[in-house]
Protein backbone atom coordinates (compact mmCIF):
# COMPACT_ATOMS: atom_id res chain seq x y z
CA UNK A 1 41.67 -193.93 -16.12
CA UNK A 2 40.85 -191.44 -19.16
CA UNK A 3 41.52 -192.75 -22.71
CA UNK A 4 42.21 -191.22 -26.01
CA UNK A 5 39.43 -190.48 -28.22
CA UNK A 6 40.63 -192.38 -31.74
CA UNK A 7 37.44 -192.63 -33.19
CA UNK A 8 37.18 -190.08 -35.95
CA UNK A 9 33.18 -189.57 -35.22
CA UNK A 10 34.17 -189.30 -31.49
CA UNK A 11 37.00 -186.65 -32.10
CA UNK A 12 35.20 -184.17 -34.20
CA UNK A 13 31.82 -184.32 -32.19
CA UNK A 14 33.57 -183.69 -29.04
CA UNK A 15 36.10 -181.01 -30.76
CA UNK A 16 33.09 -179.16 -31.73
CA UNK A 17 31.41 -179.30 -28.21
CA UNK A 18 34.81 -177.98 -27.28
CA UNK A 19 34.44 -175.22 -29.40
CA UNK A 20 30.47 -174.68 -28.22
CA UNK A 21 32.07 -174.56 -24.53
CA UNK A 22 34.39 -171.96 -25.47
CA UNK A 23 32.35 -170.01 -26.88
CA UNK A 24 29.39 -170.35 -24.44
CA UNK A 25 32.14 -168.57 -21.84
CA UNK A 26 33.24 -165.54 -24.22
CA UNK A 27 32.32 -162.39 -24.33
CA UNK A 28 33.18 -161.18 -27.54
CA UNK A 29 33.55 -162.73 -31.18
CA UNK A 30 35.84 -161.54 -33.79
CA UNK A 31 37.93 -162.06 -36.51
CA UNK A 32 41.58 -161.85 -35.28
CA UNK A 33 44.90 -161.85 -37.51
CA UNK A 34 47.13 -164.40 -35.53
CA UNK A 35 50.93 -164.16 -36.59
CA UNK A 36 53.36 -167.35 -36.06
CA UNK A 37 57.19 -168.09 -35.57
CA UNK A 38 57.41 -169.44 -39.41
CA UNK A 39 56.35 -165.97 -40.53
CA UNK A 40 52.77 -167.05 -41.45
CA UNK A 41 49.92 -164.63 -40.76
CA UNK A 42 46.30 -166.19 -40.44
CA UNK A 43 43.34 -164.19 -40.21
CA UNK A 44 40.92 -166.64 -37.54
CA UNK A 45 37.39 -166.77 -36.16
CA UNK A 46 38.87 -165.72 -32.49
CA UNK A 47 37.19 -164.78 -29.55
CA UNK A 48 37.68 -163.64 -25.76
CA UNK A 49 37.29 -164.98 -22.25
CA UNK A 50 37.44 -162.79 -19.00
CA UNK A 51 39.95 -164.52 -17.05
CA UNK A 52 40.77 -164.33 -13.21
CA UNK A 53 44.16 -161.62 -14.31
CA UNK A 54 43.90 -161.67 -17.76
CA UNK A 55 42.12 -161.53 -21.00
CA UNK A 56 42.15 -165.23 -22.84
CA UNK A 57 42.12 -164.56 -26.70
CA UNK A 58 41.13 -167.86 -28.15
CA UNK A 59 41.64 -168.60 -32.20
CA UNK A 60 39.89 -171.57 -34.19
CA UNK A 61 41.26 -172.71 -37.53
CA UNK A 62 42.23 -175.98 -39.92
CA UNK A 63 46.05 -174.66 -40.30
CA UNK A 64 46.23 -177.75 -42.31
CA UNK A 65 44.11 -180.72 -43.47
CA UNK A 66 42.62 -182.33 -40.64
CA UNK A 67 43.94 -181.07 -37.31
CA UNK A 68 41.81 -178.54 -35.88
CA UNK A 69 43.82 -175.64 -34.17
CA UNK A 70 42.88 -174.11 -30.41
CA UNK A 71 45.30 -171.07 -29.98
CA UNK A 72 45.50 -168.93 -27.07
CA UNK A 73 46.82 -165.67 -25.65
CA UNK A 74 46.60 -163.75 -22.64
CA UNK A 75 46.46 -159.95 -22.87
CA UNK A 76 45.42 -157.58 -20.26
CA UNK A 77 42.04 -156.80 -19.71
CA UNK A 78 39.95 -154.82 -22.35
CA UNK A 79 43.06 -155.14 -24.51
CA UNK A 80 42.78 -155.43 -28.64
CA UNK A 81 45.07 -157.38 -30.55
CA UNK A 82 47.91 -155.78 -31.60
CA UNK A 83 50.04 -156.34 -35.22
CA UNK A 84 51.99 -159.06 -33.59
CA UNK A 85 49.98 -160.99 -31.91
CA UNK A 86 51.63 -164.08 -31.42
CA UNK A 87 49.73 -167.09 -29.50
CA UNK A 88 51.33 -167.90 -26.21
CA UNK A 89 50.49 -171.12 -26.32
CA UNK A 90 48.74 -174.20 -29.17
CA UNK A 91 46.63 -177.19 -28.72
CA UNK A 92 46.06 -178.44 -31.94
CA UNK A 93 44.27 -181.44 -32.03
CA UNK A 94 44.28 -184.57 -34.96
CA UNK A 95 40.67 -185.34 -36.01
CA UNK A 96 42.04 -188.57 -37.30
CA UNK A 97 43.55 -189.39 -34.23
CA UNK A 98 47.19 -189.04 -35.04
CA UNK A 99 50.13 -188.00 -32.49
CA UNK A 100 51.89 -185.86 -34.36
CA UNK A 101 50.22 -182.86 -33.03
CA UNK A 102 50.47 -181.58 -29.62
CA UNK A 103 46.91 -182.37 -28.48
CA UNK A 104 44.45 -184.78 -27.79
CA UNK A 105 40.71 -185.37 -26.75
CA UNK A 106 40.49 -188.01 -24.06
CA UNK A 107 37.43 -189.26 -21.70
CA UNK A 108 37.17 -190.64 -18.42
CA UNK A 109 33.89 -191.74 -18.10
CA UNK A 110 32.18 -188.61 -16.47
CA UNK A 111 33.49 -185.86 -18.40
CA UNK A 112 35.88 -185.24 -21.92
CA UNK A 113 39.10 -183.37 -21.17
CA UNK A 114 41.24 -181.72 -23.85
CA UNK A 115 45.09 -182.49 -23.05
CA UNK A 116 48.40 -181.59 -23.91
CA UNK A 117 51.30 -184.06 -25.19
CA UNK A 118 53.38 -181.70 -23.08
CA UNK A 119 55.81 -181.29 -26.58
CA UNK A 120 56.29 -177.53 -26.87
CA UNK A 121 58.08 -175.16 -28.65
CA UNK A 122 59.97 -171.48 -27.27
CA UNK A 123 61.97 -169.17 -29.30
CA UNK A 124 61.62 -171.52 -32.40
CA UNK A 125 63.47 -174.70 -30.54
CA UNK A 126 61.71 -177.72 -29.29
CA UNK A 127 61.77 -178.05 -25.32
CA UNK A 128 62.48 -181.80 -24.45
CA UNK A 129 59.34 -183.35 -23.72
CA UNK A 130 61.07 -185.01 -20.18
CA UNK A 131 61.86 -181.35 -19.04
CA UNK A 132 58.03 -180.18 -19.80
CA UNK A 133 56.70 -183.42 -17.55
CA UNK A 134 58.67 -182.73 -14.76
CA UNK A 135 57.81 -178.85 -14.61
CA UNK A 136 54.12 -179.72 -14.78
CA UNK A 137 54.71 -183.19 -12.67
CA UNK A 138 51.79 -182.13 -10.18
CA UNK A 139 49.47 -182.25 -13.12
CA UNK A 140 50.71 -184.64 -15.30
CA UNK A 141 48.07 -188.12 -15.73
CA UNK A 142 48.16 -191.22 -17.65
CA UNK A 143 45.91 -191.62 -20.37
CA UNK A 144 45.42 -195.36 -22.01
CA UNK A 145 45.85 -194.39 -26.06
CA UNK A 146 45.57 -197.33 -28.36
CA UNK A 147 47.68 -200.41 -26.40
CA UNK A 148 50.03 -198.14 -24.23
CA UNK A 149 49.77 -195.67 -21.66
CA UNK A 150 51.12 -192.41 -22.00
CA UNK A 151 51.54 -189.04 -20.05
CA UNK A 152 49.97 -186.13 -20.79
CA UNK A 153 49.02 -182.51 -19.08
CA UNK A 154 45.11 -181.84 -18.75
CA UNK A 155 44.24 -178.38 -19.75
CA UNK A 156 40.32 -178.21 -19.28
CA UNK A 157 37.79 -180.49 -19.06
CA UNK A 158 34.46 -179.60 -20.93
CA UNK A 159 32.41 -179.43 -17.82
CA UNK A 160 34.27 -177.93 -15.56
CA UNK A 161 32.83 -175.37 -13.43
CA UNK A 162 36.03 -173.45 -13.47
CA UNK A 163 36.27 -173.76 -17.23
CA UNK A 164 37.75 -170.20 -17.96
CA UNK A 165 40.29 -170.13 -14.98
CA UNK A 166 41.53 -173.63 -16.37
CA UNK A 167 42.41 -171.88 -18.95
CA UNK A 168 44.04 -169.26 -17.95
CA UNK A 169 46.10 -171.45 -15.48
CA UNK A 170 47.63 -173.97 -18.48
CA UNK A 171 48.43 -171.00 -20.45
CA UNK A 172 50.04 -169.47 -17.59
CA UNK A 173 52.47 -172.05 -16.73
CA UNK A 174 53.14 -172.27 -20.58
CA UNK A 175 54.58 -169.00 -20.19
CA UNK A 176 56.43 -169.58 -16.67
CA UNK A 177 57.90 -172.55 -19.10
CA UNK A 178 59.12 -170.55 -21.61
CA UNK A 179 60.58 -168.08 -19.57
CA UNK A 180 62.76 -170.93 -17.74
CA UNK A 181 63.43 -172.39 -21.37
CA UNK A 182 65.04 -169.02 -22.31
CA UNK A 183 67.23 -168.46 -19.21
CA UNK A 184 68.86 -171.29 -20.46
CA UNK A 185 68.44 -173.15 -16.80
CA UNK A 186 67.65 -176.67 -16.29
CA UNK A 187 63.74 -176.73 -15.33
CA UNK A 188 64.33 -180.04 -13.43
CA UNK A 189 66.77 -177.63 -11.10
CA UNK A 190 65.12 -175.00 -11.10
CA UNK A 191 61.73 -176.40 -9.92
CA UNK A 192 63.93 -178.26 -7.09
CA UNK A 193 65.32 -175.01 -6.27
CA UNK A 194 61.43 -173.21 -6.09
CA UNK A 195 60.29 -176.10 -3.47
CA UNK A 196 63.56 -175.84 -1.44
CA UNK A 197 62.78 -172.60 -1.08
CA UNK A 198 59.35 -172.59 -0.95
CA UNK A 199 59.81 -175.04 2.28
CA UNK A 200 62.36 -173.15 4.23
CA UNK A 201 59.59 -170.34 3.93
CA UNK A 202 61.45 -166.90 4.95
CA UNK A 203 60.02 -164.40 6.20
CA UNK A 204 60.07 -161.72 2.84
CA UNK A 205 58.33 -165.38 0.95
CA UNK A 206 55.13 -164.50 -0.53
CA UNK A 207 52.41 -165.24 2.23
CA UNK A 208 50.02 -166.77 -0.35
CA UNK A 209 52.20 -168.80 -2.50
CA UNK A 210 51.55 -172.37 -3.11
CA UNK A 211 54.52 -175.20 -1.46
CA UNK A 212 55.02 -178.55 -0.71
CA UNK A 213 57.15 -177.94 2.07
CA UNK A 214 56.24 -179.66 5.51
CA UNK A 215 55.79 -177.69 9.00
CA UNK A 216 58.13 -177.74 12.02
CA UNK A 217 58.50 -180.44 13.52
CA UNK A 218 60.54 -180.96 17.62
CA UNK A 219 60.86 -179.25 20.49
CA UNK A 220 59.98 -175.34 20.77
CA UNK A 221 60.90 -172.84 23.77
CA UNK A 222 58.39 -169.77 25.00
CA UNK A 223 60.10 -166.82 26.16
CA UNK A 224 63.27 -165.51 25.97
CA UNK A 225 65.74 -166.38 28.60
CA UNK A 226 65.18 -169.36 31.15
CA UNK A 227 61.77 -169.79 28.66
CA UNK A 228 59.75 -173.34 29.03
CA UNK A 229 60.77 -175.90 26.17
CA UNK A 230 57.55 -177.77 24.72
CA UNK A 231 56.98 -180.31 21.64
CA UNK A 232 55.41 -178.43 18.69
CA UNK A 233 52.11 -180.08 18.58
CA UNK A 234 50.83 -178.15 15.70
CA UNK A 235 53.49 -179.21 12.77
CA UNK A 236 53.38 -182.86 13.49
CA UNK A 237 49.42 -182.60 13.23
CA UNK A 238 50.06 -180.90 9.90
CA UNK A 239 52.12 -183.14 8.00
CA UNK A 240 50.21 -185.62 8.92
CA UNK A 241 47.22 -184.18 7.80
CA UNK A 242 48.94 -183.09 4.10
CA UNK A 243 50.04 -186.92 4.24
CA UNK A 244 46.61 -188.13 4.35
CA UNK A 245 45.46 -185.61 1.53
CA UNK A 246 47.82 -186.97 -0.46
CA UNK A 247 47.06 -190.94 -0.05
CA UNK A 248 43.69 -189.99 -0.64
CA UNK A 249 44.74 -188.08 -4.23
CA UNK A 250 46.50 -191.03 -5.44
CA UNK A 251 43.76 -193.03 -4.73
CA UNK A 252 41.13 -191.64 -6.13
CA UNK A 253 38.97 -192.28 -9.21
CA UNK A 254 37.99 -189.02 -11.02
CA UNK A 255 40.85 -187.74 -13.05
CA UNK A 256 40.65 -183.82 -11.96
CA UNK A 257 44.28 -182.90 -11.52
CA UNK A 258 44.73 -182.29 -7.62
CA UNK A 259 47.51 -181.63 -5.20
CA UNK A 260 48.33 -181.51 -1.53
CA UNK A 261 49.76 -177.95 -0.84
CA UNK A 262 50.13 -175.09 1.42
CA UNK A 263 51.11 -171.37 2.38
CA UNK A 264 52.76 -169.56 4.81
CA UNK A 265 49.00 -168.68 6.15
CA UNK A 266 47.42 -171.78 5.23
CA UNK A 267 47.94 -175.42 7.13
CA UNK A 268 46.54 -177.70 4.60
CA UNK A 269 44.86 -177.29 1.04
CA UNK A 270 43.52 -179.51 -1.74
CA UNK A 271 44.68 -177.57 -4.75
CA UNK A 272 42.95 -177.89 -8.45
CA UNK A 273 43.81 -177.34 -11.84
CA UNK A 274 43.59 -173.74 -12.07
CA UNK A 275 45.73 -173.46 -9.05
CA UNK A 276 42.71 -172.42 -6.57
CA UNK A 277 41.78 -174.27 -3.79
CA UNK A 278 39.23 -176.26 -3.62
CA UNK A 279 39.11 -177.14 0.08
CA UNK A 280 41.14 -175.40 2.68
CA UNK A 281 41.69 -176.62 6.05
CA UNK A 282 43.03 -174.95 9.04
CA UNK A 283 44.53 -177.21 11.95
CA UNK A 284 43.88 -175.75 15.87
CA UNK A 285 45.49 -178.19 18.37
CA UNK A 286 42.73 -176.70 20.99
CA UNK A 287 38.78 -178.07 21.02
CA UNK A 288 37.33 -175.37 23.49
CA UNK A 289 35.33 -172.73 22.45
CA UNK A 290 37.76 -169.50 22.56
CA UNK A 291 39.87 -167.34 21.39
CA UNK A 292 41.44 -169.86 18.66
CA UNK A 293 38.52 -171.32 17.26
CA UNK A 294 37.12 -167.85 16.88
CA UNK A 295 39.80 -166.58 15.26
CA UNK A 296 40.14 -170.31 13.08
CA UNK A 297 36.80 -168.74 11.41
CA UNK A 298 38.15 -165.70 9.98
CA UNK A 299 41.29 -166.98 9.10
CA UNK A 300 39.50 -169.41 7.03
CA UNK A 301 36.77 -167.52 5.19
CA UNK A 302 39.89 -165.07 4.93
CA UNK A 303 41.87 -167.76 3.26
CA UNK A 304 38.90 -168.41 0.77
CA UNK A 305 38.91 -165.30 -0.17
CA UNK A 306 42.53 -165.09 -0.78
CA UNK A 307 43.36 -168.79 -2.45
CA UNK A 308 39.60 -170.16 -2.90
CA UNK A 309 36.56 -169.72 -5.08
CA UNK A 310 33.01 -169.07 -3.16
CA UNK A 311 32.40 -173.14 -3.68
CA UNK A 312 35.77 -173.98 -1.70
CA UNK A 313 34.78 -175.94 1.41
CA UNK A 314 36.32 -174.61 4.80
CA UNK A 315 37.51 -177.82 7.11
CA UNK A 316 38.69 -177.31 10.91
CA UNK A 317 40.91 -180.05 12.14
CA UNK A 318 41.50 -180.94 15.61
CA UNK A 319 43.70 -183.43 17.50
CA UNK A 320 41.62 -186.64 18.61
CA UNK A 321 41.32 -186.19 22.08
CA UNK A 322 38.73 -183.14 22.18
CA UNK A 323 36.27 -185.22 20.26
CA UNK A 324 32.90 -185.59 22.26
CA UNK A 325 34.07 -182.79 24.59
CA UNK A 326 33.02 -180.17 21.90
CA UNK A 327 29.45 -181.23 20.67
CA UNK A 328 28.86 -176.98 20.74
CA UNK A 329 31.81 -176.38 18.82
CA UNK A 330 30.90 -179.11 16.23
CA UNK A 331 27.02 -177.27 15.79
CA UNK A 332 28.80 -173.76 15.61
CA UNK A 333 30.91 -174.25 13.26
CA UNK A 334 28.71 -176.76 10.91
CA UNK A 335 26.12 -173.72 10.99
CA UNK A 336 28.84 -171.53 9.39
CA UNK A 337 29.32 -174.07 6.19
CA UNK A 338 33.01 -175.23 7.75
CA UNK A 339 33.26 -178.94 8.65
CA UNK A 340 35.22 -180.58 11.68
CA UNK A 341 37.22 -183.76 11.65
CA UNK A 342 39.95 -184.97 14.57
CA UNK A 343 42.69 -187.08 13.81
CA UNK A 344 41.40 -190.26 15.73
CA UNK A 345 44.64 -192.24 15.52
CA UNK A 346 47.82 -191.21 13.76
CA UNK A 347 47.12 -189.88 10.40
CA UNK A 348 43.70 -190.83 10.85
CA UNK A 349 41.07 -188.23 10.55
CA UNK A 350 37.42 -188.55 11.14
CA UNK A 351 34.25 -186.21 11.84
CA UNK A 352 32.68 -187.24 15.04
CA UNK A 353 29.86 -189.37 13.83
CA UNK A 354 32.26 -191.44 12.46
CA UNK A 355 32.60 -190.07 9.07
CA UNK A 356 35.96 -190.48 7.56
CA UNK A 357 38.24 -188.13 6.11
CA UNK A 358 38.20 -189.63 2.70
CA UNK A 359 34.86 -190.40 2.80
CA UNK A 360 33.84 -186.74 3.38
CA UNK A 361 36.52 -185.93 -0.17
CA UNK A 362 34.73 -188.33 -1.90
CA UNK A 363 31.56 -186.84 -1.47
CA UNK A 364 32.89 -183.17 -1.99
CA UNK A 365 34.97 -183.76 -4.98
CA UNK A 366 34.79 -187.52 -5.90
């Protein structure tokens, strides 16, 4: 489990390796003037990161004794700032250790992770702290501070390999926040609304967005009239599948924010923090070598493309009785850098030699 950093040595040497980081990853150092909702204007050392869609102005300051400020904006990229150039979003962090600032340093024993109290402000009125957990619940971790636990949102950890897109991704859903903030909506609602919606998956839905909806599952009939009713093999082996991700995300050690999720176009994904997958599996309910294992390749280095990084791993799942009948298939596909497990026994997935399904996550991702 991470902990807080209290130590006052321990919070400023990792702040400034926080800073380092940052600035290892930009591209350009200025002086920006940053302006604030209390009228204040503050002339900071600033500087920017190329983002996946945006531009990630970054500002460093002391806005008052102690408490060293991260604030960040997006802008389009190649932009300059302009004469109100307001941060979208404010980590400031206590180098004493206090909690009356939105941010905190915290470890968990591999890596230090700057977080978020998840207290934020919009349109100069506090959002209720409740409402900001629940609209970034898939993120959300407990981090032991002092003698109690409490919840908090991860925004980066120092050595991330995805340290920019992190990022990008926090201040991103800082903004969708905002936005629901100012509509005057209940988040809690409105987020049940976007998975309700995001499961019944219609046809004009985004292809490529992110849900925790579940596939079909019953009886299905080919044809049109008089056509032959069948059980829909492929949902059930989904669900069951995403099930399994999921057990294995609650269990596991490492405190990288993951989730379970899908698309339209994808069966299965393990999701990170910057919202890009970082495996992708596609479910065939077919072992021979034809025309839907073939096409299982390009839909997956496709899907990659589309929803991955080059470093996502590519997984082909297959119901458990074609194992040992496709020792080819099993060579072919390893050869191509995409790894193939069959669900053994009801929600039970292993590669053929044995290898299990968590075993294989641990190993990827830990």
């Amino acid at each position: 489990m991470m902990r807080a950093l209290s130590n006052e040595g321990d919070i400023r040497r990792a702040a400034a390796q926080l800073r380092a980081e940052i600035e290892s990853h930009s591209y350009r150092e200025l002086k920006v003037t940053w302006g604030f909702p209390n009228g204040d204007r503050q002339t900071l050392d600033s500087c920017i990161l190329r983002g996946i869609r945006n531009d990630i102005y970054v500002g460093f300051g002391v806005l008052r004794p102690n408490v060293v400020s991260h604030i960040f904006k997006l802008v389009d990229h190649g932009s300059d700032p302009t004469d109100a150039f307001y941060p979208n979003a404010e980590v400031n962090v206590s180098l004493l250790g206090k909690r009356g600032v939105a941010g905190m340093l915290a470890a968990d024993g591999s890596d230090t992770w700057l977080c978020h109290s998840a207290m934020f402000n919009a349109f100069r009125t506090k959002i209720a702290r409740e409402k900001s957990l629940t609209f970034f619940r898939d993120f959300v971790v407990s981090v032991v501070d002092g003698e109690r636990q409490r919840e908090v949102i991860p925004v980066v950890a120092l050595g991330s390999s995805t340290f920019v897109a992190d990022i990008e991704a926090f201040v991103l859903r800082v903004l969708d926040l905002k936005d629901q903030f100012k509509t005057g909506g209940e988040l809690t609602e409105k987020a049940k609304r976007d998975e309700d919606k995001a499961a019944e998956a219609p046809k004009n839905e985004d292809p490529w967005r992110w849900n925790d909806g579940d596939e079909f599952e019953g009886m299905k009939t080919a044809g049109n009239r008089d056509g032959v009713t069948y059980e829909y093999r492929h949902g059930p082996l989904c669900n069951r599948l995403k099930s399994a991700l999921e057990d294995w995300i609650k269990l596991r050690t490492r405190r990288e924010p993951l989730i379970a999720r899908r698309t339209v176009n994808i069966d299965s994904a393990i999701v990170g923090h910057d919202m890009r997958a970082r495996v992708i599996f596609e479910v065939k309910t077919s072992g021979s070598l034809g025309g839907e294992l073939y096409k299982a390749i390009g839909q997956l280095l496709h899907y990659r493309r589309k929803r991955g990084t080059p470093d996502t791993h590519l997984v082909l799942t297959l119901p458990g009785e074609v194992d040992g009948t496709a020792n080819d298939t099993i060579d072919f596909f390893n050869e191509l850098g995409i790894y193939v497990i069959y669900e053994t026994e009801p929600g039970i997935f292993k590669a053929s030699d044995g290898t299990t399904l968590e075993a294989r996550l641990d190993g990827l991702l830990g």
